[in-house]
C-alpha atoms as a PDB file:
ATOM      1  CA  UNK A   1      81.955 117.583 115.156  1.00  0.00           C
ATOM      2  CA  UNK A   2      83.540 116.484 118.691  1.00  0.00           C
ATOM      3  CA  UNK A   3      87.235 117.214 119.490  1.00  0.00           C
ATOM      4  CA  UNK A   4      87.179 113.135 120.209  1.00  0.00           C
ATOM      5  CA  UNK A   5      86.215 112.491 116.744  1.00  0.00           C
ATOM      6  CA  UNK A   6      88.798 115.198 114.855  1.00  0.00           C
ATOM      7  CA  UNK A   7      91.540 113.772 117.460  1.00  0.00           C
ATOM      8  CA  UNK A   8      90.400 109.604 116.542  1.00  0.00           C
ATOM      9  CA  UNK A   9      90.532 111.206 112.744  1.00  0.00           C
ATOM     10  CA  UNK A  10      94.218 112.073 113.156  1.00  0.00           C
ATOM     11  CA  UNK A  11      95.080 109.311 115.077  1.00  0.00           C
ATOM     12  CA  UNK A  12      93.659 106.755 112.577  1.00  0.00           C
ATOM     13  CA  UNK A  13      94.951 108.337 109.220  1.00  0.00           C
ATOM     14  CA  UNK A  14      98.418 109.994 110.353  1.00  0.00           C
ATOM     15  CA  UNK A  15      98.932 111.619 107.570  1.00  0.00           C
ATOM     16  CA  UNK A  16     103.239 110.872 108.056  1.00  0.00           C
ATOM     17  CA  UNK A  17     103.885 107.402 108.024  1.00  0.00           C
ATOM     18  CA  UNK A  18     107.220 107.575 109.550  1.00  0.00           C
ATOM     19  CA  UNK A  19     109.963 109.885 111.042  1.00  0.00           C
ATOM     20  CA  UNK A  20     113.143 109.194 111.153  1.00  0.00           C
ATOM     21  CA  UNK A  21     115.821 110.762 114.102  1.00  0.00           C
ATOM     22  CA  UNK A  22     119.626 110.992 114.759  1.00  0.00           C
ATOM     23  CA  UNK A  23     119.875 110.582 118.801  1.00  0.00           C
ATOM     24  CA  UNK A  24     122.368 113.637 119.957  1.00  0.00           C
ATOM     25  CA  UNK A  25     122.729 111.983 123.195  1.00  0.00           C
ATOM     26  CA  UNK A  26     122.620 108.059 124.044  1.00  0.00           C
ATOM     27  CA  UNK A  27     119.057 106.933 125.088  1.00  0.00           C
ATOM     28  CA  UNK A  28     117.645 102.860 126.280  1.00  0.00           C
ATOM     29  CA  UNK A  29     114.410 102.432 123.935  1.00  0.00           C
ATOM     30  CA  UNK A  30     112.524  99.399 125.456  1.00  0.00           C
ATOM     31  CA  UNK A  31     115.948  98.363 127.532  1.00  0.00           C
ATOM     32  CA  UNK A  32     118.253  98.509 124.501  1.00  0.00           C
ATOM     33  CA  UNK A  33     120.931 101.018 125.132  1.00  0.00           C
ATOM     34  CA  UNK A  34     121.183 102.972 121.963  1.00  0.00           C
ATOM     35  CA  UNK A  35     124.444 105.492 121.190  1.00  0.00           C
ATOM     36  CA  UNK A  36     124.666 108.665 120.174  1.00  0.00           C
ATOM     37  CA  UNK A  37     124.470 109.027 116.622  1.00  0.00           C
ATOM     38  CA  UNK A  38     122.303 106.170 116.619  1.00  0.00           C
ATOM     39  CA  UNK A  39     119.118 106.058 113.501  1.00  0.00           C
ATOM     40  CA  UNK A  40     115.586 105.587 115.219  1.00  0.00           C
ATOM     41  CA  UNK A  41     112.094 105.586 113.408  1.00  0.00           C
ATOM     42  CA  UNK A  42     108.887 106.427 114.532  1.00  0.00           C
ATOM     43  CA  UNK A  43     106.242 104.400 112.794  1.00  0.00           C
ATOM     44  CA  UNK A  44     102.989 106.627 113.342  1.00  0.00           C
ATOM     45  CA  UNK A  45     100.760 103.719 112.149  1.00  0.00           C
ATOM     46  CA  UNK A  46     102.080 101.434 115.041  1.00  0.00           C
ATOM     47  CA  UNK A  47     102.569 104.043 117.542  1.00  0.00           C
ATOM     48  CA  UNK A  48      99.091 105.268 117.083  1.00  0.00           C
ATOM     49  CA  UNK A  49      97.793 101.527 117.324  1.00  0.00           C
ATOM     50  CA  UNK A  50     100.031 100.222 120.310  1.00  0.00           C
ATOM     51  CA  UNK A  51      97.801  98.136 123.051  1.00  0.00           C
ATOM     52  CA  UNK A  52      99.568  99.322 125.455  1.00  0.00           C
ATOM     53  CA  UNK A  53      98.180 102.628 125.072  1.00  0.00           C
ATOM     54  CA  UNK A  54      95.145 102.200 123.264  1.00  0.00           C
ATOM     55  CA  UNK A  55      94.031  99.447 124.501  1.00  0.00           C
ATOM     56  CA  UNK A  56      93.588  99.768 127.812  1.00  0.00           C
ATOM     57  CA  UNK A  57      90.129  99.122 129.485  1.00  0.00           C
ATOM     58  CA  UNK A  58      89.217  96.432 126.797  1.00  0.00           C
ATOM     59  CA  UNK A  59      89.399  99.191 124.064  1.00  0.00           C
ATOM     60  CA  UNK A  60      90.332  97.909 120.658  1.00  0.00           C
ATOM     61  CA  UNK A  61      93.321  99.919 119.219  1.00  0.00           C
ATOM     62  CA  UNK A  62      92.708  98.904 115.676  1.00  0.00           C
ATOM     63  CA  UNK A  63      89.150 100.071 116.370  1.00  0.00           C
ATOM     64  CA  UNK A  64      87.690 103.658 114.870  1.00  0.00           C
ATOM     65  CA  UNK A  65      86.115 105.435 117.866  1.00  0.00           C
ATOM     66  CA  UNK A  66      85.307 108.985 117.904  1.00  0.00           C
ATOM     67  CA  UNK A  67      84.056 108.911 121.457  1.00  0.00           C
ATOM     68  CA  UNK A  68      88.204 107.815 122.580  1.00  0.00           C
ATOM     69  CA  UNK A  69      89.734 109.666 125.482  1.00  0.00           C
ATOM     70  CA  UNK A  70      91.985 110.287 126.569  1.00  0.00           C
ATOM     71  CA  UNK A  71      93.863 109.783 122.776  1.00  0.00           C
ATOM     72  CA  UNK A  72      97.695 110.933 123.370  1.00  0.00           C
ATOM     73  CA  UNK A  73      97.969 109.590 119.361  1.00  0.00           C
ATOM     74  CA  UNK A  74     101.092 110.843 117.580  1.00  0.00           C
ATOM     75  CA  UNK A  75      99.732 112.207 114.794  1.00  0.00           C
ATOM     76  CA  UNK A  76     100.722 115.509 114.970  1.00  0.00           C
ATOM     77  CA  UNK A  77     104.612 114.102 116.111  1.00  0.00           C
ATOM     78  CA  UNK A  78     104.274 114.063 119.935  1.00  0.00           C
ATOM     79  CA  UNK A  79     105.447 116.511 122.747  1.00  0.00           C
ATOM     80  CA  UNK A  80     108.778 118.388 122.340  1.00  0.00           C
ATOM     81  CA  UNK A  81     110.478 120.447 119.860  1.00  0.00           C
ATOM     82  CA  UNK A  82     109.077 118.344 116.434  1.00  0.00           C
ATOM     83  CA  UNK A  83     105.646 118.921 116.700  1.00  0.00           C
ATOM     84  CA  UNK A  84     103.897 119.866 114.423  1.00  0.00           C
ATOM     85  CA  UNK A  85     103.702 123.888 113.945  1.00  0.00           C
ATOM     86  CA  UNK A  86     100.385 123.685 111.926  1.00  0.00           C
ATOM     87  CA  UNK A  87      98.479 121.128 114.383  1.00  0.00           C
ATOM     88  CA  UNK A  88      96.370 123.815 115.618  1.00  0.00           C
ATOM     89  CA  UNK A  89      94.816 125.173 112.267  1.00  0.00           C
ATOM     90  CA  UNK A  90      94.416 121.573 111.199  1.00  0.00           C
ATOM     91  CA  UNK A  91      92.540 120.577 113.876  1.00  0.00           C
ATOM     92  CA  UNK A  92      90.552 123.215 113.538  1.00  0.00           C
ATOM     93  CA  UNK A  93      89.905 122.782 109.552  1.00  0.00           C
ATOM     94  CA  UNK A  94      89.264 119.117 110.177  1.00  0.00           C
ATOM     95  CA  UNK A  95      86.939 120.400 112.549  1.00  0.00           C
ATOM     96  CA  UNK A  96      85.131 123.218 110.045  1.00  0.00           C
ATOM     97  CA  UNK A  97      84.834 120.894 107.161  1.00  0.00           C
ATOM     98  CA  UNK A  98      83.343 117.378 109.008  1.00  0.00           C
ATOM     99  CA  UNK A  99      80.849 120.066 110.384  1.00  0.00           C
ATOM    100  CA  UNK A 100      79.635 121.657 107.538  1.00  0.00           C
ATOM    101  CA  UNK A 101      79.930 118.515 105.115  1.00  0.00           C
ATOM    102  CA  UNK A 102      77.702 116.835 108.104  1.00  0.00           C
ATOM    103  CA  UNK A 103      75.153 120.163 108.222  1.00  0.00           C
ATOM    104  CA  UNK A 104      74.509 120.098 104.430  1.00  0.00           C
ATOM    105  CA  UNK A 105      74.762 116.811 103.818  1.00  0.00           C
ATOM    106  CA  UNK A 106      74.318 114.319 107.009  1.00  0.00           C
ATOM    107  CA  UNK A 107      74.303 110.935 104.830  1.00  0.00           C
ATOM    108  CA  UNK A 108      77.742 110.048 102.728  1.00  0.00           C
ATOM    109  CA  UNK A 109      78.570 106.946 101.709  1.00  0.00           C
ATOM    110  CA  UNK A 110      81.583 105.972  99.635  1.00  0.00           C
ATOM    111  CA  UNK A 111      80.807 104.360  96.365  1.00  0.00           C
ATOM    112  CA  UNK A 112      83.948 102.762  95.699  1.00  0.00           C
ATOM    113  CA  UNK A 113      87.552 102.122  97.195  1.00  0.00           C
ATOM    114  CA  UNK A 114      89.615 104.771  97.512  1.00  0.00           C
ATOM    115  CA  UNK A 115      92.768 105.376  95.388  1.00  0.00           C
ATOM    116  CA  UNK A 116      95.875 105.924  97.691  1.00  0.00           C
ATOM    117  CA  UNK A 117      98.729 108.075  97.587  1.00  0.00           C
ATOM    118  CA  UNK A 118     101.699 105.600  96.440  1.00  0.00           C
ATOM    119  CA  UNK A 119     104.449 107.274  98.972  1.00  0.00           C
ATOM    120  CA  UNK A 120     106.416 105.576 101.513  1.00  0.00           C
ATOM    121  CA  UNK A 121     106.577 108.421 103.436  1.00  0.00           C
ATOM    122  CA  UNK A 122     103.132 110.439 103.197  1.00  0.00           C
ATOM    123  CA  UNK A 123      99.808 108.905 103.969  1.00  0.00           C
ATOM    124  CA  UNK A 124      96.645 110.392 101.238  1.00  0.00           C
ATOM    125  CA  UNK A 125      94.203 109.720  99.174  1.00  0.00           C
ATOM    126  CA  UNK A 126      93.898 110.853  95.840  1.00  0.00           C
ATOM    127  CA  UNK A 127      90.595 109.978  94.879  1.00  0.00           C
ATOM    128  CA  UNK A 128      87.364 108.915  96.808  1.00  0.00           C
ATOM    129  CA  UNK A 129      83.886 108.894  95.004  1.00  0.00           C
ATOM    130  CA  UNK A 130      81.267 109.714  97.419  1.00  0.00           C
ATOM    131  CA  UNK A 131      77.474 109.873  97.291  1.00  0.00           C
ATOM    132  CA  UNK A 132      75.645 112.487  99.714  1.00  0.00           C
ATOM    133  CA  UNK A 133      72.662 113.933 100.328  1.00  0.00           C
ATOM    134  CA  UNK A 134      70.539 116.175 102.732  1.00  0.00           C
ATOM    135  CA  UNK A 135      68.402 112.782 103.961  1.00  0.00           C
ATOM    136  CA  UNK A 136      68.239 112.793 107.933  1.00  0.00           C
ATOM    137  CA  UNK A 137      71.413 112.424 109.595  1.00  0.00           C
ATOM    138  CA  UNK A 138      73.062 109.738 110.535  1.00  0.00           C
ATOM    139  CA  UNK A 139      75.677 110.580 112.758  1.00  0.00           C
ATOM    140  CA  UNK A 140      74.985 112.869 115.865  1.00  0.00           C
END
């Protein structure tokens, strides 16, 4: 498992849909002047899909791509003092588990749509049948 692929994982299925933040100083957020005090959102879903970032060289942003760099996604809650403390050891079990699901058993398929978390605030899935075997791989 590539760090491309565990960092297009994140990026695609945030598992925070949204933030929210008090500004403690005044700030312009695409040339609106905002005041202190002020109630901003970060939408991870749209952040982590923006063209402006993802889609430049004729990528598709609403594409899937585990070969994507650079990826600056959000995912983990950007630079600065709210990021996420645990980033590290999730990248690295997201790394761990896609490699030895992949070394035992190269071929999965999902057998039916997944059941989603019902949250307005966390992205999940609670349930996701799967079908997998140790047939010759089909990712690389």
């Amino acid at each position: 498992m590539t760090a491309t692929a565990v960092e297009e994982i994140v990026r695609w299925a945030s598992p925070v849909i949204y933030m929210r933040r008090t500004l403690s100083e005044p700030a312009v957020l695409g040339g609106t002047e905002l005041p202190a005090g002020a109630k901003t959102a970060l939408f991870y879903w749209s952040a982590n899909r923006d063209p402006a970032v993802f889609g430049r060289d004729g990528a598709d942003p609403e594409a899937f791509d585990v070969r994507r760099a650079p990826n600056p996604h959000l995912g983990f809650g950007g630079p600065g003092p709210h990021f996420c403390l645990g980033a590290h050891l999730a990248r690295r079990q997201l790394t761990v588990l896609f490699t030895e699901l992949l070394r035992r058993a190269p071929r999965v398929a999902v057998t039916e749509e997944p059941r989603r978390l019902r949250s307005m605030f966390i992205n999940g899935i609670t349930r996701l049948p799967l079908t997998a075997d140790a047939g010759k791989a089909v990712l690389a």
